[in-house]
C-alpha atoms as a PDB file:
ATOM      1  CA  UNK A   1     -38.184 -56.034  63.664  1.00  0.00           C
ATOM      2  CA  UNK A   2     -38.027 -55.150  67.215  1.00  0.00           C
ATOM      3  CA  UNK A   3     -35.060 -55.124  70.550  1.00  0.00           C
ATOM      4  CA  UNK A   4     -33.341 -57.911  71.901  1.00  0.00           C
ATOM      5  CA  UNK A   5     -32.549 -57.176  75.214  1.00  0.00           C
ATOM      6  CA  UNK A   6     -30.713 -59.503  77.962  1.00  0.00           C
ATOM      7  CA  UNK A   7     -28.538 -59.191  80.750  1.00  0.00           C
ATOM      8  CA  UNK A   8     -25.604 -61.009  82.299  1.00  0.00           C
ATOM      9  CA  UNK A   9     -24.537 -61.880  85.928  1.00  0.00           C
ATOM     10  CA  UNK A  10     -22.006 -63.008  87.335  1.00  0.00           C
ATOM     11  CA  UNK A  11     -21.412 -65.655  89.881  1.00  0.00           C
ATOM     12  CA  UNK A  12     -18.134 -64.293  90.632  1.00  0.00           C
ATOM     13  CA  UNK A  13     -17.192 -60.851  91.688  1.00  0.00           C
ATOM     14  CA  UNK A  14     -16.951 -58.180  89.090  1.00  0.00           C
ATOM     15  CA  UNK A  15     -16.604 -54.368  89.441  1.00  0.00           C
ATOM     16  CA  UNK A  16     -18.051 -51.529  87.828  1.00  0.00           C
ATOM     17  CA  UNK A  17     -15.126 -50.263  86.340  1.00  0.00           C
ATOM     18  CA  UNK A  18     -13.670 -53.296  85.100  1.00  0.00           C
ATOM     19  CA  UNK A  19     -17.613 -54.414  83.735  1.00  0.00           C
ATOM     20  CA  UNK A  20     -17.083 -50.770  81.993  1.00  0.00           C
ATOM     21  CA  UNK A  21     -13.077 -52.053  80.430  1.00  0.00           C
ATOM     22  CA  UNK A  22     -14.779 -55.333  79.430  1.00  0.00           C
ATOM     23  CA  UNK A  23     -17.374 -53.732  77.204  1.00  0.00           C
ATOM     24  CA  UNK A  24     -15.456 -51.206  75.984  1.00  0.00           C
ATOM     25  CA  UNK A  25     -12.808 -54.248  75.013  1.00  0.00           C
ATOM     26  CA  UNK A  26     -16.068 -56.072  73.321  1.00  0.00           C
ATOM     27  CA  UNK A  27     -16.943 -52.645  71.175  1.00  0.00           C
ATOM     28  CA  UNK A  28     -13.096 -52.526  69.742  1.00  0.00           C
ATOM     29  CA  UNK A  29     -13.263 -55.833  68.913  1.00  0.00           C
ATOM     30  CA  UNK A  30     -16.511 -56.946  67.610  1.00  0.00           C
ATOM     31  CA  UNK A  31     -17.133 -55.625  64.171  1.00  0.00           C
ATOM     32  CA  UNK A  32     -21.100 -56.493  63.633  1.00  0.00           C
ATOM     33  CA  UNK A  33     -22.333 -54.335  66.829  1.00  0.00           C
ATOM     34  CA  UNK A  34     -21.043 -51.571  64.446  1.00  0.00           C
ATOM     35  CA  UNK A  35     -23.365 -51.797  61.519  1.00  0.00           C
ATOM     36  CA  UNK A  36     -25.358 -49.038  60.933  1.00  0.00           C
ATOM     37  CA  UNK A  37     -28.197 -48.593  58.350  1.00  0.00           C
ATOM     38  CA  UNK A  38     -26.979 -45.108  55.780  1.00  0.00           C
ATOM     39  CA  UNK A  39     -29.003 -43.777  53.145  1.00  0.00           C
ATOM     40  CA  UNK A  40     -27.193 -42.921  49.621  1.00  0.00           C
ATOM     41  CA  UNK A  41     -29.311 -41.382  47.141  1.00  0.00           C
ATOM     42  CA  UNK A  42     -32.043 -42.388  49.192  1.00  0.00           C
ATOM     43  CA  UNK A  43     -31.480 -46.005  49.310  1.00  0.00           C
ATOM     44  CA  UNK A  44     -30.609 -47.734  52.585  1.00  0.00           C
ATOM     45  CA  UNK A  45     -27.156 -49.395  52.783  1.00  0.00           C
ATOM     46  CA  UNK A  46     -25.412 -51.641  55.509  1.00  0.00           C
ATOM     47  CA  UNK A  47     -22.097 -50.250  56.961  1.00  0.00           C
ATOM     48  CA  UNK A  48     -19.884 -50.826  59.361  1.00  0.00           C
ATOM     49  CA  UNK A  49     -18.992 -47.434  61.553  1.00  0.00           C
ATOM     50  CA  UNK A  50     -16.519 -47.827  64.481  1.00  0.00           C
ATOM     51  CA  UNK A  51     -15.959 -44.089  64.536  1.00  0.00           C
ATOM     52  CA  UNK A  52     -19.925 -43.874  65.691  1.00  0.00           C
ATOM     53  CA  UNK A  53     -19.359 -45.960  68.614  1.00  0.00           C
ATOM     54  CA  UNK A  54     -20.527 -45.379  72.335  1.00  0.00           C
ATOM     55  CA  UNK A  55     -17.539 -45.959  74.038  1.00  0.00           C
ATOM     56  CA  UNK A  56     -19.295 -43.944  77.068  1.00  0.00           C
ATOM     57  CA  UNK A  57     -21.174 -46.555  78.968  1.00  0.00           C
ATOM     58  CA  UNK A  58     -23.325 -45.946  81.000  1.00  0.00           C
ATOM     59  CA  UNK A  59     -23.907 -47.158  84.893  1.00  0.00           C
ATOM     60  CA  UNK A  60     -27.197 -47.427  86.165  1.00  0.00           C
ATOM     61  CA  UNK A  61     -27.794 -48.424  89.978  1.00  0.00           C
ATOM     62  CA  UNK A  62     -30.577 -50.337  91.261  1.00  0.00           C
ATOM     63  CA  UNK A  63     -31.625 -50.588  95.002  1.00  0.00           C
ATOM     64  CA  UNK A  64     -33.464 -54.224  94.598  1.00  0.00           C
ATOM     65  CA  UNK A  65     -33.842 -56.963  91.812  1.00  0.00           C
ATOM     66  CA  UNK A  66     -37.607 -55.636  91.354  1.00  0.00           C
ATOM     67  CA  UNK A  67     -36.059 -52.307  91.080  1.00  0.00           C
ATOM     68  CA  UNK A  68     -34.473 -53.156  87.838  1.00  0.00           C
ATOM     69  CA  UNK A  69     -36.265 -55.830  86.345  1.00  0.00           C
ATOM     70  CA  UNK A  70     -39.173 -52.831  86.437  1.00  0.00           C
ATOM     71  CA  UNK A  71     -36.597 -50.729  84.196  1.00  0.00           C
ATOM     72  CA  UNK A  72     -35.212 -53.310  82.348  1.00  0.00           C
ATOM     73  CA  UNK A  73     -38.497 -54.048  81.289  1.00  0.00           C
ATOM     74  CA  UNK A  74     -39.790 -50.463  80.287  1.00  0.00           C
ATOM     75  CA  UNK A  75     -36.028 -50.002  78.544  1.00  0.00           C
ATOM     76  CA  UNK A  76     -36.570 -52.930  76.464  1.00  0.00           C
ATOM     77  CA  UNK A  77     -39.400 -51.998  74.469  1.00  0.00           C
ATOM     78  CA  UNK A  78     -38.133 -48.040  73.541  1.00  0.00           C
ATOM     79  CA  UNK A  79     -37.633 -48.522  69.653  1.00  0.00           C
ATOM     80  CA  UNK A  80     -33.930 -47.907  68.561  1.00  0.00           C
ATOM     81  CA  UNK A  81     -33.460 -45.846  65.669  1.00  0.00           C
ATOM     82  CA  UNK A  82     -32.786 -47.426  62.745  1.00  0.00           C
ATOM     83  CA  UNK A  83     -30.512 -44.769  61.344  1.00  0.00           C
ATOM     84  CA  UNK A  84     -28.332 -44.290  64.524  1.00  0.00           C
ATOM     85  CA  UNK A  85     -26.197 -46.457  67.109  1.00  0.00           C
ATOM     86  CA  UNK A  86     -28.196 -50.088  66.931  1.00  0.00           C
ATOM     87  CA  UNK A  87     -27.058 -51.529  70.202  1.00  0.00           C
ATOM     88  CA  UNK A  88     -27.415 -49.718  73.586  1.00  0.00           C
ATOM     89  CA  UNK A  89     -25.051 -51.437  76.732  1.00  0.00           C
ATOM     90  CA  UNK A  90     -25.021 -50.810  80.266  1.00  0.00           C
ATOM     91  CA  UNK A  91     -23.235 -51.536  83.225  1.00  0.00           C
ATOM     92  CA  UNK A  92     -25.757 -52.540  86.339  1.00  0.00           C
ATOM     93  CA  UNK A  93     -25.290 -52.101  90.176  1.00  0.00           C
ATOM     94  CA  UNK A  94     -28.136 -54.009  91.994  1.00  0.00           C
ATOM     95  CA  UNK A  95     -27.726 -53.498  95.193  1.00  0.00           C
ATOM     96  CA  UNK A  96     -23.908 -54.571  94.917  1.00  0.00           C
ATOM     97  CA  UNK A  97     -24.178 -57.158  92.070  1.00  0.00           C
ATOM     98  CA  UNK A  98     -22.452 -55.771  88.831  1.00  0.00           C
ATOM     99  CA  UNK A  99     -23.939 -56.822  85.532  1.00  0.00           C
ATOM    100  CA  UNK A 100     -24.269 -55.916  82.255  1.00  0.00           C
ATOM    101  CA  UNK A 101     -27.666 -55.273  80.395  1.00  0.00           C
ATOM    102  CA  UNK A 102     -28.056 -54.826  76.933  1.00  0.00           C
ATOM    103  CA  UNK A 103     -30.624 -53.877  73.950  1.00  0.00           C
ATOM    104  CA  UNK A 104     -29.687 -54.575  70.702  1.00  0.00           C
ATOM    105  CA  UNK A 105     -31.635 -54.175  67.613  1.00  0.00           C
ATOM    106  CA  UNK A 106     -32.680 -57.137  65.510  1.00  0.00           C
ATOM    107  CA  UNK A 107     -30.549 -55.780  62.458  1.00  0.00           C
ATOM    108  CA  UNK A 108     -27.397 -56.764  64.600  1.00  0.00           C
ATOM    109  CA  UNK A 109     -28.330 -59.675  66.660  1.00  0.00           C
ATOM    110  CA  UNK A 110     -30.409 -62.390  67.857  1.00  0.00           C
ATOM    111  CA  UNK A 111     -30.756 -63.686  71.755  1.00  0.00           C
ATOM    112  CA  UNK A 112     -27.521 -66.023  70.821  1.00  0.00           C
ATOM    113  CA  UNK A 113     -25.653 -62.563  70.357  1.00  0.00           C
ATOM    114  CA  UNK A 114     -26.249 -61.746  73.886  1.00  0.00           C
ATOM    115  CA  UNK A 115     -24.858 -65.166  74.745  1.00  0.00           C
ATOM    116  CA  UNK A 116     -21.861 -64.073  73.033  1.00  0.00           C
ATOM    117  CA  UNK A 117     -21.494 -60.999  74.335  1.00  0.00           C
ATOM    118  CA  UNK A 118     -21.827 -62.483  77.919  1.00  0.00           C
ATOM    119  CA  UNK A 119     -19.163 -64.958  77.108  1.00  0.00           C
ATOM    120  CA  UNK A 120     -16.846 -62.370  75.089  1.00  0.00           C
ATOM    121  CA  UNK A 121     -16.620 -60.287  78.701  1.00  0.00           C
ATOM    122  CA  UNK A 122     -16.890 -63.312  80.875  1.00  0.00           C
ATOM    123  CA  UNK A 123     -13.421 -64.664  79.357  1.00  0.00           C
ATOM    124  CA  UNK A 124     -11.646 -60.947  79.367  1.00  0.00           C
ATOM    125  CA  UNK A 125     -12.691 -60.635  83.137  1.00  0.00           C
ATOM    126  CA  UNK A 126     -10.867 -63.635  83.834  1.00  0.00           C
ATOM    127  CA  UNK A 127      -7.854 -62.606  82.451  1.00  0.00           C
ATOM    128  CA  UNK A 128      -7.887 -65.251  79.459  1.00  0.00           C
ATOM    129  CA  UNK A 129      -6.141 -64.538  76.855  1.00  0.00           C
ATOM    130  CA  UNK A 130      -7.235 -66.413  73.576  1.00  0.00           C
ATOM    131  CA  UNK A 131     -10.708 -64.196  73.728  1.00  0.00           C
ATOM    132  CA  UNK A 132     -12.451 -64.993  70.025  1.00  0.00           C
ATOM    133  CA  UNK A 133     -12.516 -62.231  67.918  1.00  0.00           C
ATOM    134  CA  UNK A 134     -14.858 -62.599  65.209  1.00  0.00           C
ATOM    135  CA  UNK A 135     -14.638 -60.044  61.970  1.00  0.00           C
ATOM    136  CA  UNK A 136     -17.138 -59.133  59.729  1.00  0.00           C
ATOM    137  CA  UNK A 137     -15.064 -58.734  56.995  1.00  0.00           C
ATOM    138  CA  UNK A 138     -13.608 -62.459  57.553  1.00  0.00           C
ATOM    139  CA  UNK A 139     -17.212 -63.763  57.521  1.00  0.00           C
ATOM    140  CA  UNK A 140     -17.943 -62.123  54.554  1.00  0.00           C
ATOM    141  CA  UNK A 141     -14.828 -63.768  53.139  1.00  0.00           C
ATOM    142  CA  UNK A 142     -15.851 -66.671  54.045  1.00  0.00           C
ATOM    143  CA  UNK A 143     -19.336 -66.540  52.570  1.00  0.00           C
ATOM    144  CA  UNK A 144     -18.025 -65.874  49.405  1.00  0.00           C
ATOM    145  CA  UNK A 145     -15.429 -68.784  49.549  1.00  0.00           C
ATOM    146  CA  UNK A 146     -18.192 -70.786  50.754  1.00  0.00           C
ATOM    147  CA  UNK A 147     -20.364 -69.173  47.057  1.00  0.00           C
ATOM    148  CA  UNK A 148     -17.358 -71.357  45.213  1.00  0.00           C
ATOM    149  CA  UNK A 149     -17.797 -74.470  46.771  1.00  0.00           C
ATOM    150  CA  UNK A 150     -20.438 -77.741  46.228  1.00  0.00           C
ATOM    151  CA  UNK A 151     -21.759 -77.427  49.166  1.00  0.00           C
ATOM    152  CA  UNK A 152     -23.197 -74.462  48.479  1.00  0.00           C
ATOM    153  CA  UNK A 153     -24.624 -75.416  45.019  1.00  0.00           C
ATOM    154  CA  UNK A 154     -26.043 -78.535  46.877  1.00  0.00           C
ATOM    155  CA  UNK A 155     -27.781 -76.489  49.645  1.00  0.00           C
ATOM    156  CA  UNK A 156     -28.991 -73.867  46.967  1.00  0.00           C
ATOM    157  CA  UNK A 157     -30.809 -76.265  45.300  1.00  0.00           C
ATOM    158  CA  UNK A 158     -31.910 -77.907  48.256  1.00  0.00           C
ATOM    159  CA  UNK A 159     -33.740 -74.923  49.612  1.00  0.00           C
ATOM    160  CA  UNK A 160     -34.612 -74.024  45.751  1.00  0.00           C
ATOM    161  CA  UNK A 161     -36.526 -76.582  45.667  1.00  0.00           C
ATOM    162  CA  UNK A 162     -37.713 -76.344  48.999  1.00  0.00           C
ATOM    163  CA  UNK A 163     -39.191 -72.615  48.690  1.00  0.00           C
ATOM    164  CA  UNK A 164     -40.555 -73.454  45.033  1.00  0.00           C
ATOM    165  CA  UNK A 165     -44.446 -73.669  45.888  1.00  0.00           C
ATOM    166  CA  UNK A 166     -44.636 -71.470  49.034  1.00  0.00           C
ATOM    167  CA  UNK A 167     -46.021 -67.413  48.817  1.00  0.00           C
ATOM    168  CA  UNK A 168     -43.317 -66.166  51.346  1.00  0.00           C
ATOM    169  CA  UNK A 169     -45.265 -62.739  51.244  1.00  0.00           C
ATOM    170  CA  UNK A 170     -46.341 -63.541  54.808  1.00  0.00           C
ATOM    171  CA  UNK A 171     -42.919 -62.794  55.776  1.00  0.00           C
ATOM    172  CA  UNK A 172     -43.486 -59.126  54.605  1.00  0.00           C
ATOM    173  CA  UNK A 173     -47.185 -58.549  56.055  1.00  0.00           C
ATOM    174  CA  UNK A 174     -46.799 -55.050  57.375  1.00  0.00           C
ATOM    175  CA  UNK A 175     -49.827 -55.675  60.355  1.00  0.00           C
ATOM    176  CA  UNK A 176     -47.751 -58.085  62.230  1.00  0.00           C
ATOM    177  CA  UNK A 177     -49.109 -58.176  65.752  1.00  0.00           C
ATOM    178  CA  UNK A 178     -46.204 -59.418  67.424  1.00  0.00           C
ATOM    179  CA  UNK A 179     -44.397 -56.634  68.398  1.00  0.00           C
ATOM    180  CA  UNK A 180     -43.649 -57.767  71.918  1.00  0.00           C
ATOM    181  CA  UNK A 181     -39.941 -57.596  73.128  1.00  0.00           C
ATOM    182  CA  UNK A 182     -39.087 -59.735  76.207  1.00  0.00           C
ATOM    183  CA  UNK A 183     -35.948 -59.899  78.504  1.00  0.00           C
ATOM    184  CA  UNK A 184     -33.572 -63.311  78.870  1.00  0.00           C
ATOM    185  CA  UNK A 185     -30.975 -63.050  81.885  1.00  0.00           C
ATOM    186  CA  UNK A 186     -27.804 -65.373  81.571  1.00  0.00           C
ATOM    187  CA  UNK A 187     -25.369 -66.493  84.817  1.00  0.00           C
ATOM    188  CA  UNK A 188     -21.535 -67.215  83.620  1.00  0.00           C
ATOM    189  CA  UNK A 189     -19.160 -68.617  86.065  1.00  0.00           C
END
């Protein structure tokens, strides 16, 4: 499991320090960027820790595009521990365009994450009002509502039966050689 990493700009203008309040507003408000991977007794538990949080972000300032993309690049591929903070955000200055880059383990996120993200701080930079919130806690209610219902006894033994024949061990081959992490940049207007 390796970094996600992406980066939003904006095609209208944003400055540093409100980039900086609109993260900050995204970390007290999204509860899955706070999971965190504990050991008790030696076994590895999920969490979610929102007295852990960076609420320091940092600002990094570029002279050229090619000036960043060559340390966005190098950034996204330095592992994140598993045991500490799994997200690491950033306000960006290139050459007077504000953006926000971020890396975010693979335990919290997937590229669609960084869409949300992006759209989470586009709204609260325009002032709107009904931003989406979206709790963990609420999702896991509704996943166990969702346990109760004949849908879900209809799609478990759909994918049952699916699964039945197939070794999934693959899944779990420790010598995977795609270890690659890549970049995806996103415009909001």
């Amino acid at each position: 499991i390796s970094n996600i990493a992406g980066d939003v700009f904006f095609q209208f203008v944003v400055s540093v320090e409100d980039a900086k309040k609109a993260l900050i507003s995204f970390l007290e408000n999204c509860d899955t960027i706070h999971t965190r991977i504990i050991l008790v007794d030696g076994v590895p538990m999920q969490i979610i820790d929102k007295k852990e949080a960076c609420f320091d972000i940092p600002v990094c300032r570029f002279k050229d595009y090619d000036d960043y993309v060559a340390w966005a690049n190098k950034e996204a591929v330095i592992p994140i521990n598993i045991t500490d903070t799994l997200y690491k955000l950033y306000v960006i200055d290139v050459d007077g365009t504000v953006g926000l880059y971020c890396v975010l383990h693979h335990i919290i996120s997937d590229a669609s994450s960084i869409n949300f993200l992006g759209k989470y701080v586009s709204m609260y930079l325009k002032g709107e009002k009904e931003i989406p919130v979206y709790s963990y806690n609420e999702y896991l209610l509704s996943e166990e509502k969702y346990k109760t219902t004949k849908r879900y006894e209809k799609d478990k033994d759909y994918w049952l039966s699916e699964y039945k024949n197939h070794n999934i061990n693959y899944l779990f081959e420790a010598n995977s050689s795609n270890r690659n992490a890549s970049r995806k940049s996103l415009a909001f207007n």
